[in-house]
C-alpha atoms as a PDB file:
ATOM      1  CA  UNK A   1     -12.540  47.778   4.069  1.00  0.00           C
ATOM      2  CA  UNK A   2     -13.640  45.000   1.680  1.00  0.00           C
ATOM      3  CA  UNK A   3     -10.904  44.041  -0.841  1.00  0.00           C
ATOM      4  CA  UNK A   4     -11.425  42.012  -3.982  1.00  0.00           C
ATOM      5  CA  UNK A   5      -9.709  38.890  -3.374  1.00  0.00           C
ATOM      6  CA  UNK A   6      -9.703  37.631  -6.569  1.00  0.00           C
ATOM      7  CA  UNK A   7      -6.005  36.694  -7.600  1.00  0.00           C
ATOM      8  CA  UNK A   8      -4.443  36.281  -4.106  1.00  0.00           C
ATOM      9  CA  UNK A   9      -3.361  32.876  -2.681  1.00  0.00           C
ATOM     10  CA  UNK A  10      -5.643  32.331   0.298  1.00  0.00           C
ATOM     11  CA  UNK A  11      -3.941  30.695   2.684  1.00  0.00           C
ATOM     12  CA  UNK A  12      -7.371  29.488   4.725  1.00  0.00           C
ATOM     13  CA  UNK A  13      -8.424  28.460   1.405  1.00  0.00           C
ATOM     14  CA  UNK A  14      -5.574  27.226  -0.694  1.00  0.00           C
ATOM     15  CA  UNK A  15      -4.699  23.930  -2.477  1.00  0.00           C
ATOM     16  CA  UNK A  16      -1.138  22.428  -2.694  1.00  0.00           C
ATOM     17  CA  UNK A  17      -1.389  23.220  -6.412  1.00  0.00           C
ATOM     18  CA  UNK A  18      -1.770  26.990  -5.870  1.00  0.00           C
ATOM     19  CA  UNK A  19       1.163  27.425  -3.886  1.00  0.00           C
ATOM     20  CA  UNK A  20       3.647  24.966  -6.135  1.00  0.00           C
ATOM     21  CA  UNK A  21       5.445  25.813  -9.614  1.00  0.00           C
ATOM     22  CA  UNK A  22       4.546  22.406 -11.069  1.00  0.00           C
ATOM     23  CA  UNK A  23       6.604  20.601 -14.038  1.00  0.00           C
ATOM     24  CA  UNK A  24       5.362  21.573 -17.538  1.00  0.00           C
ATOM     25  CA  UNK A  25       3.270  19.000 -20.067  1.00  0.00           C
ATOM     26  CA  UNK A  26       4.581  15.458 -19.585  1.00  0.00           C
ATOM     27  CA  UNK A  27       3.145  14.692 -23.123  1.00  0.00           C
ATOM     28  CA  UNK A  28       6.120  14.588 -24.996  1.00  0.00           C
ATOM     29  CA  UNK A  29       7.882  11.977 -22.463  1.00  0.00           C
ATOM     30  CA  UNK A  30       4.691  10.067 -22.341  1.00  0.00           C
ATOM     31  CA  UNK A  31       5.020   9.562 -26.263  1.00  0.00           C
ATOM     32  CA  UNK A  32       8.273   7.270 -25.251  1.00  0.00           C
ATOM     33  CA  UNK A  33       6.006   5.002 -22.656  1.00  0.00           C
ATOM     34  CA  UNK A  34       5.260   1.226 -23.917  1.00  0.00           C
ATOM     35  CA  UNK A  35       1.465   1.664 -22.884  1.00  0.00           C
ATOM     36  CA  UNK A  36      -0.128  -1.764 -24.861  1.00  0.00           C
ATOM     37  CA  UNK A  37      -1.226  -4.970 -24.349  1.00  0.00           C
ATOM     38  CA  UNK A  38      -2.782  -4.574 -20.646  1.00  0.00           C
ATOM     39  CA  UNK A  39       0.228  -2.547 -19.302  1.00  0.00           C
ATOM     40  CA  UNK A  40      -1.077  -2.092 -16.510  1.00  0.00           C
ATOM     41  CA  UNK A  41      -0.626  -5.323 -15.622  1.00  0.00           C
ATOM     42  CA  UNK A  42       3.024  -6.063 -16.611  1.00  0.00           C
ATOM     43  CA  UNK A  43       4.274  -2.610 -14.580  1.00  0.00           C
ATOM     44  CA  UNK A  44       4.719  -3.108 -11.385  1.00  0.00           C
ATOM     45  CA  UNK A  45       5.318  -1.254  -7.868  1.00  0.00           C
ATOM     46  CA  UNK A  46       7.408  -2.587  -5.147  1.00  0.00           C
ATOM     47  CA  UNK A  47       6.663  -1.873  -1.441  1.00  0.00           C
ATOM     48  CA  UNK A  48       7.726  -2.455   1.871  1.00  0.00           C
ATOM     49  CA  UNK A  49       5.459  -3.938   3.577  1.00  0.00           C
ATOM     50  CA  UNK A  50       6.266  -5.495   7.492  1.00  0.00           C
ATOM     51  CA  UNK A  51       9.736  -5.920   6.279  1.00  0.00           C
ATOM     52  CA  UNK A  52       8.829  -7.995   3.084  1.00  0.00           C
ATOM     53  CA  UNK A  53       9.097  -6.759  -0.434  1.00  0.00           C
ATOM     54  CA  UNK A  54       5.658  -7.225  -2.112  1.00  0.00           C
ATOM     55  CA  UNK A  55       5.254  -6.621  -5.629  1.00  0.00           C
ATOM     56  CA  UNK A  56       2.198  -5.668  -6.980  1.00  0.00           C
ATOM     57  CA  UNK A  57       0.823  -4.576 -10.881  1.00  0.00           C
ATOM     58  CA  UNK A  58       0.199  -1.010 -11.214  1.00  0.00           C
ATOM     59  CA  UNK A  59      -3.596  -1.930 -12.013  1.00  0.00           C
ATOM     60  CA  UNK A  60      -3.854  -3.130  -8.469  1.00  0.00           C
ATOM     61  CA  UNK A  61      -2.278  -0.290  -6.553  1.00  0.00           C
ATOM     62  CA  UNK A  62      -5.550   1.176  -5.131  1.00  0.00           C
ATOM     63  CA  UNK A  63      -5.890  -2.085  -2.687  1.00  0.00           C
ATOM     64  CA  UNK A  64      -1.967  -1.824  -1.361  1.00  0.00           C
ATOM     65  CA  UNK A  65      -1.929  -1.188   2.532  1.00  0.00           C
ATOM     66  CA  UNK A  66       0.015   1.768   1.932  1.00  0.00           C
ATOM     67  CA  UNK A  67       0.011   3.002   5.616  1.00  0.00           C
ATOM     68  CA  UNK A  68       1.287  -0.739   6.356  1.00  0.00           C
ATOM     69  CA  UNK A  69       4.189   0.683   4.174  1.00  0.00           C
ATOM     70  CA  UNK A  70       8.098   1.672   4.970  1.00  0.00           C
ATOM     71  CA  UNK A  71      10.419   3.737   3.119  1.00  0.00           C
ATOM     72  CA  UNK A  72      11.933   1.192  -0.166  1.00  0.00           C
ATOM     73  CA  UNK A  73      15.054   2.782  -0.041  1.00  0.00           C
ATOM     74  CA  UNK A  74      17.292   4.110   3.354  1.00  0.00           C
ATOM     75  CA  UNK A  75      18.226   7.589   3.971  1.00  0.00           C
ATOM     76  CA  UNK A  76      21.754   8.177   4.105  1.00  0.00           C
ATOM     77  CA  UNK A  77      24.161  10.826   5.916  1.00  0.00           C
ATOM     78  CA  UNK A  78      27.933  10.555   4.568  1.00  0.00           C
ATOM     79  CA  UNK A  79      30.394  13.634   3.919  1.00  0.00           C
ATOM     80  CA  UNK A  80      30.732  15.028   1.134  1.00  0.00           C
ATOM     81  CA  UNK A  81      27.835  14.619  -0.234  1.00  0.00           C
ATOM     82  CA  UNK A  82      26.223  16.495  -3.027  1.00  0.00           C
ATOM     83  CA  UNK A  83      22.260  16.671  -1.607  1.00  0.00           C
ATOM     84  CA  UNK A  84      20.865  17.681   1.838  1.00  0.00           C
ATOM     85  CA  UNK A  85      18.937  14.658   3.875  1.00  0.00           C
ATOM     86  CA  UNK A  86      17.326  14.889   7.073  1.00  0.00           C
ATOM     87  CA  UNK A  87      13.975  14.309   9.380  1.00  0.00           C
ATOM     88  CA  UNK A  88      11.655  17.207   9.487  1.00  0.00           C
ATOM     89  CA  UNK A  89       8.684  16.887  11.805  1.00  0.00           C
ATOM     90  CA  UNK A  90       5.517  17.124  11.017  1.00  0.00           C
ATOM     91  CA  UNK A  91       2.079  18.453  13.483  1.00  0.00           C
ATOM     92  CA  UNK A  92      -0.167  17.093  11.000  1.00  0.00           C
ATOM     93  CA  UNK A  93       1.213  13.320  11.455  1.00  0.00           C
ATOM     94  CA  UNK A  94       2.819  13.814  14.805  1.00  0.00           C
ATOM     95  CA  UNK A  95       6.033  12.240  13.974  1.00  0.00           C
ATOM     96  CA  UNK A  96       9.262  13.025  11.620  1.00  0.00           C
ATOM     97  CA  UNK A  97       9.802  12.500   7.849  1.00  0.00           C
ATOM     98  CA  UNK A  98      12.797  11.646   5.833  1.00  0.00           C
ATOM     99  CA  UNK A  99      13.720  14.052   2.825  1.00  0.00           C
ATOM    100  CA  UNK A 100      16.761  13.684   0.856  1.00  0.00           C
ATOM    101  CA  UNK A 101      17.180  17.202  -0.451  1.00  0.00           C
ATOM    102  CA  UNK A 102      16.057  20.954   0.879  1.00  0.00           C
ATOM    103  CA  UNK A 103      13.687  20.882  -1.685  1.00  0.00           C
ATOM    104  CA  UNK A 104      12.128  17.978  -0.391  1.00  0.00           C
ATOM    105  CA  UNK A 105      11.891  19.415   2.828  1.00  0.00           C
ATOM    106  CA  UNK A 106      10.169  22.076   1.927  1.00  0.00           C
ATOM    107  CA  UNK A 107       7.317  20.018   0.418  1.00  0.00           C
ATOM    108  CA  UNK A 108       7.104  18.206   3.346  1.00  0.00           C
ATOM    109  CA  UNK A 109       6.390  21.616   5.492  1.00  0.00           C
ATOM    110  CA  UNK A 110       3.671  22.776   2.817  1.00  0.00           C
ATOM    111  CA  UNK A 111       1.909  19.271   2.990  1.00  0.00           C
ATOM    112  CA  UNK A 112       2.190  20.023   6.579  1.00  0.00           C
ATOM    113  CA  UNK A 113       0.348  22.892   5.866  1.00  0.00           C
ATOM    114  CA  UNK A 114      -2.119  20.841   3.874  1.00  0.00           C
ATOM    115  CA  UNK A 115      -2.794  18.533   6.658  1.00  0.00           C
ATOM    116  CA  UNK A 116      -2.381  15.449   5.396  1.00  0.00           C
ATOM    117  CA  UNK A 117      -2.893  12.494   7.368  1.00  0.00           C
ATOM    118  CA  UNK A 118      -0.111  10.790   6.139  1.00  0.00           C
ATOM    119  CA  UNK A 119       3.576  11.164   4.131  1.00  0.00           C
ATOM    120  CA  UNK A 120       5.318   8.404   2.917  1.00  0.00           C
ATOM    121  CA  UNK A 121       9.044   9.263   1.610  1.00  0.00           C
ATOM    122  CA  UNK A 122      10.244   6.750  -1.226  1.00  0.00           C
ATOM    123  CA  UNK A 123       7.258   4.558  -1.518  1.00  0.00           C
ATOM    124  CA  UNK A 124       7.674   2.418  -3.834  1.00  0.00           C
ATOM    125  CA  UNK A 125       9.787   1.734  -6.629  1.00  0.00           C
ATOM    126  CA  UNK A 126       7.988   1.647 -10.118  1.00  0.00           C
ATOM    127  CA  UNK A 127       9.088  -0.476 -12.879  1.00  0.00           C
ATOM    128  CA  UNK A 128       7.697   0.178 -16.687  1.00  0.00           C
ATOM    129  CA  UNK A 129       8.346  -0.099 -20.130  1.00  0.00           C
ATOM    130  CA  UNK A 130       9.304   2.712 -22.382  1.00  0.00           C
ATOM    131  CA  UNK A 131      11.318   2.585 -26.115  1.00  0.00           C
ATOM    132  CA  UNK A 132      14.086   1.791 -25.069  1.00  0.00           C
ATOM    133  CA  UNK A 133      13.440  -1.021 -23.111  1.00  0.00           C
ATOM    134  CA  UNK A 134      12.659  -1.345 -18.800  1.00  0.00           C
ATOM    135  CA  UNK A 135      13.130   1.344 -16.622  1.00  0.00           C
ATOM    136  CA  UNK A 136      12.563   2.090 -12.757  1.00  0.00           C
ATOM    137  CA  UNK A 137      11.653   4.995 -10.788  1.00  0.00           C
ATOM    138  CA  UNK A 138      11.220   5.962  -6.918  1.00  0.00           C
ATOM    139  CA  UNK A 139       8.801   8.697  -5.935  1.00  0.00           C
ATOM    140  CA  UNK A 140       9.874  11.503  -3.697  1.00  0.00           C
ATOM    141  CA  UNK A 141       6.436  11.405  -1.688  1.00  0.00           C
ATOM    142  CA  UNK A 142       3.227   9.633  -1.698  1.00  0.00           C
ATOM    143  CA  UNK A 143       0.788  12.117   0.662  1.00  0.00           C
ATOM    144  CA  UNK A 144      -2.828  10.730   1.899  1.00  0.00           C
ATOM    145  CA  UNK A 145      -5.304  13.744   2.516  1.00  0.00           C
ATOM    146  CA  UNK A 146      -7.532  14.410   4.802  1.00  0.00           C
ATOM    147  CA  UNK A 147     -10.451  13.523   2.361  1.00  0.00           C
ATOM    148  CA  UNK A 148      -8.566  10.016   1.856  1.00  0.00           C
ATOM    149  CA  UNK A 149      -7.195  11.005  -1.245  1.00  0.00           C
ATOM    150  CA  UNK A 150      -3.994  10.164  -2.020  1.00  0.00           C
ATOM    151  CA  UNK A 151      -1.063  12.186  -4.329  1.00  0.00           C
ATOM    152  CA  UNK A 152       1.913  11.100  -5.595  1.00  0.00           C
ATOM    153  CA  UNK A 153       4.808  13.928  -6.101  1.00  0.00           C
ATOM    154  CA  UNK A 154       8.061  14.207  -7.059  1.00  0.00           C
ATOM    155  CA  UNK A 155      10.180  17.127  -6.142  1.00  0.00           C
ATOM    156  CA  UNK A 156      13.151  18.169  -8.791  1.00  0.00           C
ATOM    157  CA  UNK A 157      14.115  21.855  -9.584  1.00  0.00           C
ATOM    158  CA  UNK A 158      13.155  22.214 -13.750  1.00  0.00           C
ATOM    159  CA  UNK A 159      16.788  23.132 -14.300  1.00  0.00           C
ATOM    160  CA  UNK A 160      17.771  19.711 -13.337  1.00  0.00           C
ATOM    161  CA  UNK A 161      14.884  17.495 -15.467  1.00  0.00           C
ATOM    162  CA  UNK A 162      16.609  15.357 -17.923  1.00  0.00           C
ATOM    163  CA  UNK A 163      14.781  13.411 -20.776  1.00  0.00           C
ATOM    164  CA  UNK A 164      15.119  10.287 -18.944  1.00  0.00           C
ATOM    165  CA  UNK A 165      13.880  11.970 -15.807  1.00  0.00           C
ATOM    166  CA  UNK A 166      10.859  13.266 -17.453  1.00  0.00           C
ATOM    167  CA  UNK A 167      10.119  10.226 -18.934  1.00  0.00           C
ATOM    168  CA  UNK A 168      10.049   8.743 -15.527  1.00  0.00           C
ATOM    169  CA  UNK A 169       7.714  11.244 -14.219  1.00  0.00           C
ATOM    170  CA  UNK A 170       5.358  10.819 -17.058  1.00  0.00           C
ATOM    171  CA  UNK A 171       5.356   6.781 -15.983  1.00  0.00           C
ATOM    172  CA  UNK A 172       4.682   7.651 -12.452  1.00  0.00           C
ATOM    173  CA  UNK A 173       1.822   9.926 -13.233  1.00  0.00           C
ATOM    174  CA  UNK A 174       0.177   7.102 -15.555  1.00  0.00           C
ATOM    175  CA  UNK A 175       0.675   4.915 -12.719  1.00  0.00           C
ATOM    176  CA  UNK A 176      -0.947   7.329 -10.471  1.00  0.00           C
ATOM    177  CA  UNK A 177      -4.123   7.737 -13.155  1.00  0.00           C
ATOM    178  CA  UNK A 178      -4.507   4.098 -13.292  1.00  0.00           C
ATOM    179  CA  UNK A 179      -5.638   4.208  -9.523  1.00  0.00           C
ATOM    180  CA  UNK A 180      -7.349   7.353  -9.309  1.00  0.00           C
ATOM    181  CA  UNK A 181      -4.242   8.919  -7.398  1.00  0.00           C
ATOM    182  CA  UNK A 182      -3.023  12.690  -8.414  1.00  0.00           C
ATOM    183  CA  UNK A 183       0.306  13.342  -9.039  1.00  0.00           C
ATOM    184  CA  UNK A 184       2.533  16.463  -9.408  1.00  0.00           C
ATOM    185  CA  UNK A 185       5.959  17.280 -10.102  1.00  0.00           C
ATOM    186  CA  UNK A 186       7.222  20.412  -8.224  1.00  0.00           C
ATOM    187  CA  UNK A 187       9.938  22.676  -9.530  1.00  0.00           C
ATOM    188  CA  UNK A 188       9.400  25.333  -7.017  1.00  0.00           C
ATOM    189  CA  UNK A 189       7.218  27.381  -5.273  1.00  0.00           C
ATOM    190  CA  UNK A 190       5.283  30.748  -6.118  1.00  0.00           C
ATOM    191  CA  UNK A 191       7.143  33.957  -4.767  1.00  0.00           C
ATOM    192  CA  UNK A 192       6.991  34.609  -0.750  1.00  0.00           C
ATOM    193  CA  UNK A 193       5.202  30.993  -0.671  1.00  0.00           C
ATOM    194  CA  UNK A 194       8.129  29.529   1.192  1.00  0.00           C
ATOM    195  CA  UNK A 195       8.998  32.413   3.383  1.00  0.00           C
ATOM    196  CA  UNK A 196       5.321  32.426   4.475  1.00  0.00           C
ATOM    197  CA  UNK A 197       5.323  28.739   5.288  1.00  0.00           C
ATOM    198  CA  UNK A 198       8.705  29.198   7.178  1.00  0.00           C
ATOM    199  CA  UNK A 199       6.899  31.988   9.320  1.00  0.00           C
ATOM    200  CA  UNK A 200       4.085  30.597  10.046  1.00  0.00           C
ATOM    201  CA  UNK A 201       5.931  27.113  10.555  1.00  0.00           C
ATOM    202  CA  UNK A 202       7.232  28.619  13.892  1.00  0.00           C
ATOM    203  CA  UNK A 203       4.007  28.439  15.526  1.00  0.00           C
ATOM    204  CA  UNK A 204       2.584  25.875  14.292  1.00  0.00           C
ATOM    205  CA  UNK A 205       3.030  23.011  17.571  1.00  0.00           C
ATOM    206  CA  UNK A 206      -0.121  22.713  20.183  1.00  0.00           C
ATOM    207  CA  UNK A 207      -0.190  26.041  22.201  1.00  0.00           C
ATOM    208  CA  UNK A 208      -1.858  27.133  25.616  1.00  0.00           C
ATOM    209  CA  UNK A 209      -3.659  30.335  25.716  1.00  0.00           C
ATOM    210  CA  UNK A 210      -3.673  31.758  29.560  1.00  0.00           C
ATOM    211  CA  UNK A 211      -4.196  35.357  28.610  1.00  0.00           C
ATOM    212  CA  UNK A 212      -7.306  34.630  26.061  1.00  0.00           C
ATOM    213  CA  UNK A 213      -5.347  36.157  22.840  1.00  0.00           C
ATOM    214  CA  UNK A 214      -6.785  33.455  20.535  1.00  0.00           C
ATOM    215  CA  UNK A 215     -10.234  34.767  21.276  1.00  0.00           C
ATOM    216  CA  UNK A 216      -9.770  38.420  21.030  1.00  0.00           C
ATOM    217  CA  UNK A 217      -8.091  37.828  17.336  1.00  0.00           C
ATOM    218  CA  UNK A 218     -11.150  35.932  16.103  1.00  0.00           C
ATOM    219  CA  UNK A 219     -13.244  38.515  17.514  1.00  0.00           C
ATOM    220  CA  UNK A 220     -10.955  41.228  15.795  1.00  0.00           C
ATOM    221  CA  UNK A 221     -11.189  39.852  12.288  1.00  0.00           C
ATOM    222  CA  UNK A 222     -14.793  38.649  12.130  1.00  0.00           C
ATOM    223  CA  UNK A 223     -16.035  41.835  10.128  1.00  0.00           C
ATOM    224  CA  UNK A 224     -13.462  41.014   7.684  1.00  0.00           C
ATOM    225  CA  UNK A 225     -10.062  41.987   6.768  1.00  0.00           C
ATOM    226  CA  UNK A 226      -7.800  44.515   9.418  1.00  0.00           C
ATOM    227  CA  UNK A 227      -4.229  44.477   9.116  1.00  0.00           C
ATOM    228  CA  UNK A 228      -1.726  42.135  10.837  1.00  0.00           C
ATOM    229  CA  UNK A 229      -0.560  45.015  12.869  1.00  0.00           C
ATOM    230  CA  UNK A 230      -3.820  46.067  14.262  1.00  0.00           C
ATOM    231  CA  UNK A 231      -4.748  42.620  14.626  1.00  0.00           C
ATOM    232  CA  UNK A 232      -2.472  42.151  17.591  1.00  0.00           C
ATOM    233  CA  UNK A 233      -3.172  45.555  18.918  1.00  0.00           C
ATOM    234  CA  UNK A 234      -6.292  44.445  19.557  1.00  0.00           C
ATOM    235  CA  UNK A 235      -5.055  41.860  22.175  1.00  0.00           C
ATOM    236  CA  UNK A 236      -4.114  42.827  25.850  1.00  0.00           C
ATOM    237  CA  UNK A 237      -0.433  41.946  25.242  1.00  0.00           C
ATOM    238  CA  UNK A 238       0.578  42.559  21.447  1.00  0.00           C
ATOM    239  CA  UNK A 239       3.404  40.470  21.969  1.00  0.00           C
ATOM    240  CA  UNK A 240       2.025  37.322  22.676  1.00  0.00           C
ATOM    241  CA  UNK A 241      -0.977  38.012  20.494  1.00  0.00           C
ATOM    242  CA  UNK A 242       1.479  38.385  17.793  1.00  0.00           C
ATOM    243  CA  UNK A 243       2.700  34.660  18.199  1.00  0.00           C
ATOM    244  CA  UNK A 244      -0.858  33.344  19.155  1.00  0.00           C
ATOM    245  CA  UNK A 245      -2.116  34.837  15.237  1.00  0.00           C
ATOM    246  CA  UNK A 246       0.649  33.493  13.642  1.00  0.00           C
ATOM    247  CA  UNK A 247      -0.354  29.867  15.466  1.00  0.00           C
ATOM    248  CA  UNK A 248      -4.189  31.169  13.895  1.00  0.00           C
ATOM    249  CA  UNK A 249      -2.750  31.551  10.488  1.00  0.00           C
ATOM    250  CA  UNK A 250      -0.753  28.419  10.539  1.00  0.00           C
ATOM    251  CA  UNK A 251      -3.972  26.265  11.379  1.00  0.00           C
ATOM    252  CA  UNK A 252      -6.610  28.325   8.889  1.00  0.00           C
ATOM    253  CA  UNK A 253      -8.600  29.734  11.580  1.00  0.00           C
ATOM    254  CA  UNK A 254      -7.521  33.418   9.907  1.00  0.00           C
ATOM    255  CA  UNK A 255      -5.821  33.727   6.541  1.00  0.00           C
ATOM    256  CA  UNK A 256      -4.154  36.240   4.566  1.00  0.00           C
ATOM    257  CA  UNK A 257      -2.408  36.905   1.297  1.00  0.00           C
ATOM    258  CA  UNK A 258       0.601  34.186   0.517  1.00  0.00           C
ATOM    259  CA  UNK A 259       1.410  35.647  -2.609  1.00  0.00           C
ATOM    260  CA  UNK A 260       2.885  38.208  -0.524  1.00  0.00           C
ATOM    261  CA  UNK A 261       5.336  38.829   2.399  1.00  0.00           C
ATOM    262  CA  UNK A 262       3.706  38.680   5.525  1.00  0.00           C
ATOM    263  CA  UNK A 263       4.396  41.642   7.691  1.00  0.00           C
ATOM    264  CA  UNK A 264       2.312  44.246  10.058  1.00  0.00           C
ATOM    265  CA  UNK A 265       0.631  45.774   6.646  1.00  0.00           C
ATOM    266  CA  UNK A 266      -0.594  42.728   5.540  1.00  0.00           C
ATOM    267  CA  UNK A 267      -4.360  41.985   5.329  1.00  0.00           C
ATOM    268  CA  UNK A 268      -6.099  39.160   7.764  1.00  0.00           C
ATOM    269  CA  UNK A 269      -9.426  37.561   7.636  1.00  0.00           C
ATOM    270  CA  UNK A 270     -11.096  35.097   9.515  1.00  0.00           C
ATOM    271  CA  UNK A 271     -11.249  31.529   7.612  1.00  0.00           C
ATOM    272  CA  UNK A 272     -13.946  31.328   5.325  1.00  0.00           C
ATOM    273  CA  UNK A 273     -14.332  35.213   4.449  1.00  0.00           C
ATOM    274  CA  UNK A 274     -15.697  36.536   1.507  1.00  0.00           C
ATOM    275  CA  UNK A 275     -16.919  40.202   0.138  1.00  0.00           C
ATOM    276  CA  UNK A 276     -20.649  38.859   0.186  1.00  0.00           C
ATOM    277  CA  UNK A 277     -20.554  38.471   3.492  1.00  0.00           C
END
């Protein structure tokens, strides 16, 4: 069996970007920016930083401590109201996350998925000049990669992006650029992305391996893709093999096909496959 896999969202392989529906062009807002005279020097970023607020110019984000950093504005749980927050925790970091919103949680569990070495909810708030005169702006996240990259998001479903709000976005991303950071605004998520994260999320904590499962899966998908189904079979007890792939999957040791539901059918590979191989 040796499938094209041209098309398909690898999940041993895959970037944040390829499982996110990201905002469309930000040029239009960025026509409404005030972007002259050294701007980024008179923008500026507020942090948290060991209980102080320090202020710093946009140019001069790259040197912030940001891991020195706390959240610039609380999380708050009232009745009533209209959004979702909570703490979701995290493998990757070891320790829990605020979000203010489901959506936010759920880019919190694919950055989990990513690995990153660090999220930071609400780091900062921006402050900038547009046409209309000063306006400020809190990011959802600010993530730091495991290469020590770091990228700035903001999570808002596109059916709820005013023109003010993508006008903000447009200033955070030039923000961003002026340190060398990434940034992204996510609307949503490609088809089965979530459901596949949610799945594999179950597994994804440290787990001890008595019976040897973990081994015979490897050894079962080493020539390439076999189905999910007879990728357990191949294990003395399916039933804990099953949970012991699924741990696999979560932590890119073997990968399949996010673009699509995982189920028994499904095809699995060991990290790294390809058809040259």
């Amino acid at each position: 069996m040796n499938p094209k896999l041209d098309g398909q969202v690898r999940s041993d392989a895959c970037v944040l970007d390829e499982l996110m529906s990201p905002f469309g062009s930000l040029d239009e807002a960025r026509t409404r920016l005030v972007m002259r005279d050294n701007w980024a020097s008179r923008w500026t970023a507020a942090w948290q930083i060991n209980g102080s607020e320090v202020v710093w110019p946009v140019r001069d984000l790259g040197s912030v401590p940001v891991l020195s950093s706390t959240p610039v504005r609380r999380f708050t749980w009232r009745t009533k109201q209209q959004h979702r927050p909570g703490l979701e925790f995290l493998v990757s970091t070891g320790r829990k996350h605020g979000f203010e919103s489901l959506e936010e949680r759920a880019a919190l569990l694919a950055l989990d998925f990513m690995t990153v070495i660090e999220v930071l909810p609400q780091p900062f708030a921006l402050t900038f000049e547009h046409v209309d005169g000063h306006a400020g702006h809190i990011p959802d996240f600010l993530a730091v990669l495991g290469d020590g990259g770091h990228w700035l998001l903001d999570i808002r479903p596109a059916g709820l992006v005013g023109e003010l709000d993508a006008v903000k976005f447009a200033a955070s991303h030039e923000a961003a650029a002026a340190c060398g950071w990434r940034y992204s605004v996510i609307t949503g998520w490609r088809p089965h992305v979530l459901s596949g994260l949610d799945a594999l999320s179950a597994q994804r904590r440290p787990m001890t391996d008595q019976l040897g499962c973990q081994p015979a899966l490897l050894e079962a998908a080493a020539d390439g893709p076999v189905t999910f189904g007879e990728l357990v079979q191949a294990t003395r007890f399916p039933a804990v093999g099953r949970t012991h792939a699924v741990h696999l999957l979560w932590h890119r040791r073997l990968g399949f096909d996010m673009g699509r539901p995982l189920g028994d059918s499904s095809l699995v590979w060991p990290a790294g496959w390809t058809e040259l191989r």
